[in-house]
PDB file of N, CA and C in Angstrom:
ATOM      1  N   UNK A   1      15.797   6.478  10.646  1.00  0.00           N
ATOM      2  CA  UNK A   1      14.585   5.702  10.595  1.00  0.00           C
ATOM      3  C   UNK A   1      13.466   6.586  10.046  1.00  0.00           C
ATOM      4  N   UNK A   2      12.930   5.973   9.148  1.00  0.00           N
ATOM      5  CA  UNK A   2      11.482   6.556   8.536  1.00  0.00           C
ATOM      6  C   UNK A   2      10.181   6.976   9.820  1.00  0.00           C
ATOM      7  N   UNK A   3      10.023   7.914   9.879  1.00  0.00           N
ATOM      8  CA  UNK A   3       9.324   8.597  11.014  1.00  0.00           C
ATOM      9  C   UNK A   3       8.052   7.517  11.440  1.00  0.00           C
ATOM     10  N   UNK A   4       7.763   6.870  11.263  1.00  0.00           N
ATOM     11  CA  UNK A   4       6.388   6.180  11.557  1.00  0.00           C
ATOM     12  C   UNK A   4       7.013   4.826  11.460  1.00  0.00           C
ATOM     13  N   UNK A   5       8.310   4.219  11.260  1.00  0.00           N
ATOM     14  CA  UNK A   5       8.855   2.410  10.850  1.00  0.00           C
ATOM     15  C   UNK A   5       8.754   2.222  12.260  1.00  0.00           C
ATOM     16  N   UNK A   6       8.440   2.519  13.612  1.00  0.00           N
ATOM     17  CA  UNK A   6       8.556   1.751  14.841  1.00  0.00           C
ATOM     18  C   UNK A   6       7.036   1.766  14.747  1.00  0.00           C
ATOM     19  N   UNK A   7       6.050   3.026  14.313  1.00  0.00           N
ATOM     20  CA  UNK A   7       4.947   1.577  14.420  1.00  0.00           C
ATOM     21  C   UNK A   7       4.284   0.491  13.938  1.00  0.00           C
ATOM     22  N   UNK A   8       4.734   0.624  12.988  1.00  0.00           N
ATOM     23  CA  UNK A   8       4.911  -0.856  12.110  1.00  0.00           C
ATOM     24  C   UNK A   8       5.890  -2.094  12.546  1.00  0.00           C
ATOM     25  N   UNK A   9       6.848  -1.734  13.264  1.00  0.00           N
ATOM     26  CA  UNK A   9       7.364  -2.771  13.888  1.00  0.00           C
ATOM     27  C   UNK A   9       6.175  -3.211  15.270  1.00  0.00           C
ATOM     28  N   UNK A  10       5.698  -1.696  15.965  1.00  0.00           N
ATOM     29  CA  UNK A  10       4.982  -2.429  17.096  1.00  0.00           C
ATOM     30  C   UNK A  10       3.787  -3.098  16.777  1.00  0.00           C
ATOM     31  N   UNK A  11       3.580  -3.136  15.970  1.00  0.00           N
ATOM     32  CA  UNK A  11       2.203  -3.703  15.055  1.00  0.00           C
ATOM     33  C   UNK A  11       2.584  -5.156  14.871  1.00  0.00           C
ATOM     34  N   UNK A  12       3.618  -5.456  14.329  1.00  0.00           N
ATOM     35  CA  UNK A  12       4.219  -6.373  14.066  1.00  0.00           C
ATOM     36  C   UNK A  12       4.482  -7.768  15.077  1.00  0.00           C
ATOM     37  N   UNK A  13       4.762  -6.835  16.015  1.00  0.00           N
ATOM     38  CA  UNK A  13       5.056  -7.863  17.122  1.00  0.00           C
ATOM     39  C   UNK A  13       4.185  -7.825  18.072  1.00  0.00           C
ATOM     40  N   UNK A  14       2.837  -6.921  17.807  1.00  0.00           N
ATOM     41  CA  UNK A  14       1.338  -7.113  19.171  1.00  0.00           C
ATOM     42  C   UNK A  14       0.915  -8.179  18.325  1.00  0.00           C
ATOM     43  N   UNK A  15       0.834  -8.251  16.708  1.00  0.00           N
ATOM     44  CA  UNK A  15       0.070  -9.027  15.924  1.00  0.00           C
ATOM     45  C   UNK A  15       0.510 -10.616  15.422  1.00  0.00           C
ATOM     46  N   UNK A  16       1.930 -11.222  16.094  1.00  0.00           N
ATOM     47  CA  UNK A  16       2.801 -11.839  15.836  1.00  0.00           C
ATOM     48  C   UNK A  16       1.971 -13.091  16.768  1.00  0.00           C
ATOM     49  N   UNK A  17       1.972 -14.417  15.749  1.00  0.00           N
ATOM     50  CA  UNK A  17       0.975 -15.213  16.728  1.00  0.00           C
ATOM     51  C   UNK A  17       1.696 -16.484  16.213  1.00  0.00           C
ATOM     52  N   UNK A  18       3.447 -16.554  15.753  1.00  0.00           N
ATOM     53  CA  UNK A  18       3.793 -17.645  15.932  1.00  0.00           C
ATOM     54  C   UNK A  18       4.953 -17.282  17.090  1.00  0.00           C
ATOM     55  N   UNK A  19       5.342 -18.548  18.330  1.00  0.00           N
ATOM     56  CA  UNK A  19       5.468 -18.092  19.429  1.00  0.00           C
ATOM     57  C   UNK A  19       6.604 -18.200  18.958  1.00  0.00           C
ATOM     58  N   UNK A  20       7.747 -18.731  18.394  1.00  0.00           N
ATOM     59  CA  UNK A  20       9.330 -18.515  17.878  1.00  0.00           C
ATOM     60  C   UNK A  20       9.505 -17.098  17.441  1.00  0.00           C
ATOM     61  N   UNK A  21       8.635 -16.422  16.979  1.00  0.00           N
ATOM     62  CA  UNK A  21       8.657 -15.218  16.101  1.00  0.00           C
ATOM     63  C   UNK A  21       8.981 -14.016  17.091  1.00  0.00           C
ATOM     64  N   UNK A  22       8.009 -14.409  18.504  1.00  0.00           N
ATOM     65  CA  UNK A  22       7.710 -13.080  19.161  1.00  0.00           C
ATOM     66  C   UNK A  22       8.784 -12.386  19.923  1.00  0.00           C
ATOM     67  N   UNK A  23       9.919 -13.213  20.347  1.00  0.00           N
ATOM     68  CA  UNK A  23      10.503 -12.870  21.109  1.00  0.00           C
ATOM     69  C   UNK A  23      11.855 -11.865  20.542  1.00  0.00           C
ATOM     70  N   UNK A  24      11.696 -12.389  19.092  1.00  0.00           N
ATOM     71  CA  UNK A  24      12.544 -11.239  17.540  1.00  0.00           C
ATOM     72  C   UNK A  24      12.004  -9.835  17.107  1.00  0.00           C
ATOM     73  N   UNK A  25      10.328  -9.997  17.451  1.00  0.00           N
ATOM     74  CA  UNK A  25       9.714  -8.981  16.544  1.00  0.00           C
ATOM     75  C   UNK A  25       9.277  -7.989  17.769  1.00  0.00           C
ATOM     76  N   UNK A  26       9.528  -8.389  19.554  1.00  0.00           N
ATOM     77  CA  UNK A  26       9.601  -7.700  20.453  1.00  0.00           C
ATOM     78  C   UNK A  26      11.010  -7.120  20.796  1.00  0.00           C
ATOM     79  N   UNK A  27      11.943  -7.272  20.190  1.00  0.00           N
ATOM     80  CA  UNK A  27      12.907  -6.899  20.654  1.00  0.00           C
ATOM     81  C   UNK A  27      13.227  -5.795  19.436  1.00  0.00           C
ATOM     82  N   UNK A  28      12.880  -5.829  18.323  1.00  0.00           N
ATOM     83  CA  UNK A  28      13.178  -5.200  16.770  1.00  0.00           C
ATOM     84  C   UNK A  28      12.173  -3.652  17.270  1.00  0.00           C
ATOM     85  N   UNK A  29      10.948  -4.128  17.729  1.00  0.00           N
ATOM     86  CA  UNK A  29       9.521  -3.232  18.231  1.00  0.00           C
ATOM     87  C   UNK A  29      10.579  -2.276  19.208  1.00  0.00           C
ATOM     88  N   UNK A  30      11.191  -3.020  20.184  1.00  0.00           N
ATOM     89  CA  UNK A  30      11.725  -1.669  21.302  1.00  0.00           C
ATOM     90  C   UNK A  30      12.995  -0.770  20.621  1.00  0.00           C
ATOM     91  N   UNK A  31      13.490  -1.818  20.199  1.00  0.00           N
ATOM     92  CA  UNK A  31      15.025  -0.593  19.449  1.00  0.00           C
ATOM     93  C   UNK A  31      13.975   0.107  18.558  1.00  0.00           C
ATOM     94  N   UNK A  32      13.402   0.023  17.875  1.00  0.00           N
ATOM     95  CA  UNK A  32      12.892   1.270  16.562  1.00  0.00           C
ATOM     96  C   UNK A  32      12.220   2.041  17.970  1.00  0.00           C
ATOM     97  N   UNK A  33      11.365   1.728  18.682  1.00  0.00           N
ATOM     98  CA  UNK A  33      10.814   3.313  19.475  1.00  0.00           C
ATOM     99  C   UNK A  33      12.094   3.611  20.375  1.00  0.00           C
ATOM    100  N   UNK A  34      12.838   3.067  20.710  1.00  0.00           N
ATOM    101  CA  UNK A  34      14.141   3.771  21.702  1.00  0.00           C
ATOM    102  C   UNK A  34      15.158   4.527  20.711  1.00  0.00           C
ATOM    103  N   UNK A  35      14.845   4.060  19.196  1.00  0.00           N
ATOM    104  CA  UNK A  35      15.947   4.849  18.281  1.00  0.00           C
ATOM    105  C   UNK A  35      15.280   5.900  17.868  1.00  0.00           C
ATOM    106  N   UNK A  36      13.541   5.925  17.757  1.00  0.00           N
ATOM    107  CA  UNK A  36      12.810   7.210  17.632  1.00  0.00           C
ATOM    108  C   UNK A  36      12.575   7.889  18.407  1.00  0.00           C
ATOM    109  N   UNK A  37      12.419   7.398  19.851  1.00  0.00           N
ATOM    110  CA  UNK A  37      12.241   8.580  20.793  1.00  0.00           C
ATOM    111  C   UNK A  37      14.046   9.531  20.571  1.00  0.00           C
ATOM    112  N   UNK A  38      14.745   8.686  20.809  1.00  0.00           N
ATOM    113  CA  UNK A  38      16.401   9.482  20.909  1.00  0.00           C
ATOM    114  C   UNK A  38      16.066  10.717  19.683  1.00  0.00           C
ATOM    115  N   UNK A  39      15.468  10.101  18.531  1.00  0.00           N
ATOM    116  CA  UNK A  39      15.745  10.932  17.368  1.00  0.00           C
ATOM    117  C   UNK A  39      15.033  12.198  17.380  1.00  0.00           C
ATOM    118  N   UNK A  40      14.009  12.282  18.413  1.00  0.00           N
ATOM    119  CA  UNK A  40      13.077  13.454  18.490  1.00  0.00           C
ATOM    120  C   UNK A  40      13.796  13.962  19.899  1.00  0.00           C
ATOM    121  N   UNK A  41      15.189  13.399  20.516  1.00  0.00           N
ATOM    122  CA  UNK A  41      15.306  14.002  22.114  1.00  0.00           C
ATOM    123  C   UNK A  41      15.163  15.542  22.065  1.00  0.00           C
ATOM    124  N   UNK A  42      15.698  16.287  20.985  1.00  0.00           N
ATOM    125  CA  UNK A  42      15.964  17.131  20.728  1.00  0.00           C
ATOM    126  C   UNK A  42      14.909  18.215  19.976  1.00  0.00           C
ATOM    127  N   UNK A  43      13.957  17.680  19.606  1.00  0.00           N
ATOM    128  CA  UNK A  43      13.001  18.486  18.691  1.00  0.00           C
ATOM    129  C   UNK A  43      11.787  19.013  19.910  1.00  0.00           C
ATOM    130  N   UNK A  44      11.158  19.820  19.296  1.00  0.00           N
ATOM    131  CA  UNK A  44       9.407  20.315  19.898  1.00  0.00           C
ATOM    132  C   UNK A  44       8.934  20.493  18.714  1.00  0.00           C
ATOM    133  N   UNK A  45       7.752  21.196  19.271  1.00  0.00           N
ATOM    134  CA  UNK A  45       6.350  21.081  18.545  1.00  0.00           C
ATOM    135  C   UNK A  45       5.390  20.146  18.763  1.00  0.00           C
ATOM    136  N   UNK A  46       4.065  20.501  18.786  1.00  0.00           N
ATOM    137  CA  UNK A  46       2.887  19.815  18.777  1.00  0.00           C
ATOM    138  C   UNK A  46       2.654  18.417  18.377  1.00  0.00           C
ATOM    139  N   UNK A  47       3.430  17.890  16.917  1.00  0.00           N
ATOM    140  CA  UNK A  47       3.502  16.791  16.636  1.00  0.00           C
ATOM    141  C   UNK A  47       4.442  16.064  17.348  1.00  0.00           C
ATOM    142  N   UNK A  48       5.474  16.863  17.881  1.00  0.00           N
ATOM    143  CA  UNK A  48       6.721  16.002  18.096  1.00  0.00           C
ATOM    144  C   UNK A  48       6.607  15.498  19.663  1.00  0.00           C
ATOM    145  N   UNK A  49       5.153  15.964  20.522  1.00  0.00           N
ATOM    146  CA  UNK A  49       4.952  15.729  21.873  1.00  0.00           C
ATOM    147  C   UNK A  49       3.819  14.905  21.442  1.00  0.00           C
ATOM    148  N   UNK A  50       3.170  14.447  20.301  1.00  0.00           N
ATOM    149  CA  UNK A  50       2.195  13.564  20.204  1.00  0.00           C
ATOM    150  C   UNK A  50       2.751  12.260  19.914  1.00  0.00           C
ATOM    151  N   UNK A  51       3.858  12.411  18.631  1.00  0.00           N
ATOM    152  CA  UNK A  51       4.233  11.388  18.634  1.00  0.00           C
ATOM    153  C   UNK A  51       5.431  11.037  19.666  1.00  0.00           C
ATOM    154  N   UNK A  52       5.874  11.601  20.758  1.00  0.00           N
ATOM    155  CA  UNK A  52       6.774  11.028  21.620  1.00  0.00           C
ATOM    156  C   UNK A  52       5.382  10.295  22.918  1.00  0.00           C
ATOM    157  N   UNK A  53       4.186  10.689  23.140  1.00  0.00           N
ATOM    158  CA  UNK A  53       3.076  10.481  23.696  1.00  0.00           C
ATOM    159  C   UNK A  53       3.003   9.064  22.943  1.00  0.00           C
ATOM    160  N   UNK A  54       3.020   8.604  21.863  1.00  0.00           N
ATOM    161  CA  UNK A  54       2.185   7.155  21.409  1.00  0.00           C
ATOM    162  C   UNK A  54       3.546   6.800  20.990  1.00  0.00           C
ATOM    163  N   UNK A  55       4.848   6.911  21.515  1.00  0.00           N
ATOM    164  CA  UNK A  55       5.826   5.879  21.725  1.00  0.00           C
ATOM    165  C   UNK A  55       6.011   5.562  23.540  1.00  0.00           C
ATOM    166  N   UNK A  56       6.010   6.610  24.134  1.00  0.00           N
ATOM    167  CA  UNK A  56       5.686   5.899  25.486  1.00  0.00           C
ATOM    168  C   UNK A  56       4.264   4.944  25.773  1.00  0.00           C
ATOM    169  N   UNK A  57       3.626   5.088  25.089  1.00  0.00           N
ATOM    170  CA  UNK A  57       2.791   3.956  24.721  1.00  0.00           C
ATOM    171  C   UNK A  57       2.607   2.813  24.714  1.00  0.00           C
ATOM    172  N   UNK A  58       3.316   3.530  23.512  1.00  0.00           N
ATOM    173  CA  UNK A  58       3.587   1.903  22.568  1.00  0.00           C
ATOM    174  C   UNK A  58       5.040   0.994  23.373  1.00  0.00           C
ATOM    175  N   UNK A  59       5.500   1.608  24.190  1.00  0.00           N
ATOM    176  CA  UNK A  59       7.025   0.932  24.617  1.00  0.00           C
ATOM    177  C   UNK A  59       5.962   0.476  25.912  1.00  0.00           C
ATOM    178  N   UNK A  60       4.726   0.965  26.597  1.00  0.00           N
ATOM    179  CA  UNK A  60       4.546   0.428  27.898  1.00  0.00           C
ATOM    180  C   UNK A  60       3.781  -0.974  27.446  1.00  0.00           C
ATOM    181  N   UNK A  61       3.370  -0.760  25.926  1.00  0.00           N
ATOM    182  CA  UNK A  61       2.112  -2.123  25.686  1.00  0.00           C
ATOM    183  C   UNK A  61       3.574  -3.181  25.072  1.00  0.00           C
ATOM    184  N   UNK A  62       4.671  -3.017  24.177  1.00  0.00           N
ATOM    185  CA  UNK A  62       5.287  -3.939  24.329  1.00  0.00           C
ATOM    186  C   UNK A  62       5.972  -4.624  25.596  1.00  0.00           C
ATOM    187  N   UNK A  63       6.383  -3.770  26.556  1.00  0.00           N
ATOM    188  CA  UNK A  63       6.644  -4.512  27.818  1.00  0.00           C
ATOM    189  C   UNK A  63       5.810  -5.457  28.148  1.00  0.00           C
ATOM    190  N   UNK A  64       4.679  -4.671  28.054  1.00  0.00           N
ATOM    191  CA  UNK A  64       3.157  -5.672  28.858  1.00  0.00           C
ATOM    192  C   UNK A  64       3.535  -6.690  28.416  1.00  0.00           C
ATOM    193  N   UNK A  65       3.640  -6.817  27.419  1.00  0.00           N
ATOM    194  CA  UNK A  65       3.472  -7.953  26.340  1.00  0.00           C
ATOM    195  C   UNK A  65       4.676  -9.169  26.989  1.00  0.00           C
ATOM    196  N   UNK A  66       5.760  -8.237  26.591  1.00  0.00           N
ATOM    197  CA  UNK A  66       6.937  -9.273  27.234  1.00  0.00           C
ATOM    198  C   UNK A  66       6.140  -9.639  28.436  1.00  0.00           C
ATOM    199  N   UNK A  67       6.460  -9.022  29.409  1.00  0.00           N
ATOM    200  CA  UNK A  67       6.122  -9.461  30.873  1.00  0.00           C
ATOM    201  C   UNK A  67       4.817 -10.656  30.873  1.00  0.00           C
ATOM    202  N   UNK A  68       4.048 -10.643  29.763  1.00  0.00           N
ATOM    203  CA  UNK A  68       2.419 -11.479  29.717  1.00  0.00           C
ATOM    204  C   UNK A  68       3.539 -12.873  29.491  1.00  0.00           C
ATOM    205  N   UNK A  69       3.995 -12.672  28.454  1.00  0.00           N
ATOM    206  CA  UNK A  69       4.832 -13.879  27.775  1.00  0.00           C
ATOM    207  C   UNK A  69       5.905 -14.192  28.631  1.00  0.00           C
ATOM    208  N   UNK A  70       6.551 -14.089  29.394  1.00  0.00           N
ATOM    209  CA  UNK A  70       7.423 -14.626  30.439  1.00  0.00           C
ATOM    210  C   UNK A  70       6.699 -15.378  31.819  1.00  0.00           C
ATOM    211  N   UNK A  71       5.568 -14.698  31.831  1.00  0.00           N
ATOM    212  CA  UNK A  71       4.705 -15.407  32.864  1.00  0.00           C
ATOM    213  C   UNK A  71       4.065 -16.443  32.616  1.00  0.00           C
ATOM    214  N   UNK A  72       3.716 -16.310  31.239  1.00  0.00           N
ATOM    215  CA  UNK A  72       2.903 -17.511  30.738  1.00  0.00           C
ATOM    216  C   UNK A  72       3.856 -18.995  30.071  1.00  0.00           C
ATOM    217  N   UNK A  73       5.208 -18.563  30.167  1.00  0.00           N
ATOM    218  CA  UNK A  73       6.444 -19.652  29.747  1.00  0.00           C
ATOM    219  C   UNK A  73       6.772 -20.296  30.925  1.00  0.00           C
ATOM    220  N   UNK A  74       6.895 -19.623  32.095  1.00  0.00           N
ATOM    221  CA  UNK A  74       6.651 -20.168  33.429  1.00  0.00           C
ATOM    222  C   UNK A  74       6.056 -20.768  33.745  1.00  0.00           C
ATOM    223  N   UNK A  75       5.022 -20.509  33.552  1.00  0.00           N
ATOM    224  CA  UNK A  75       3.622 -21.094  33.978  1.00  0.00           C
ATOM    225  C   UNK A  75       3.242 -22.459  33.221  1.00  0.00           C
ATOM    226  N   UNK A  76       3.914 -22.651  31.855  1.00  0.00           N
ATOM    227  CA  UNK A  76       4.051 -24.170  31.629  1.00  0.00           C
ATOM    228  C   UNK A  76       4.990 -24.978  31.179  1.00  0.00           C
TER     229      UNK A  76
END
C-alpha cells in the first residue's frame, strides 16, 4: 500500500454522505489502516511513531463513526 492510501480511504468514508455507500467505504477505511499499521509493525523512527499516532486515530474516529451509524439505524 502507498504510504498515505488509508488516509484517503479515511477521508473517504468520514466524507461519504450517501447512506448505501458508508457501510463499503467504512470497512475499505479499516483494512487500509490495519494493513498500514501491520506494515510499519516492524519499523521506528520519528515519522514512523507519528504516522502510527494518526492511524490510531484515525481507526478510533472510524469506529465512532460506525458505532454513531448503528445507533442511529436503530433508532429508526
Amino acid at each position: 500500500m502507498r504510504r498515505y492510501e488509508w488516509r484517503a480511504k479515511c477521508r473517504t468514508a468520514i466524507l461519504e454522505t450517501e447512506t448505501s455507500a458508508i457501510e463499503g467505504e467504512l470497512s475499505d477505511a479499516e483494512d487500509a489502516v490495519v494493513m498500514r499499521t501491520r506494515e510499519l509493525f516492524r519499523e521506528t523512527g520519528a515519522d514512523v511513531e507519528l504516522e502510527r499516532d494518526a492511524l490510531d486515530d484515525a481507526l478510533y474516529s472510524l469506529r465512532a463513526l460506525r458505532h454513531a451509524l448503528e445507533k442511529r439505524t436503530r433508532a429508526v
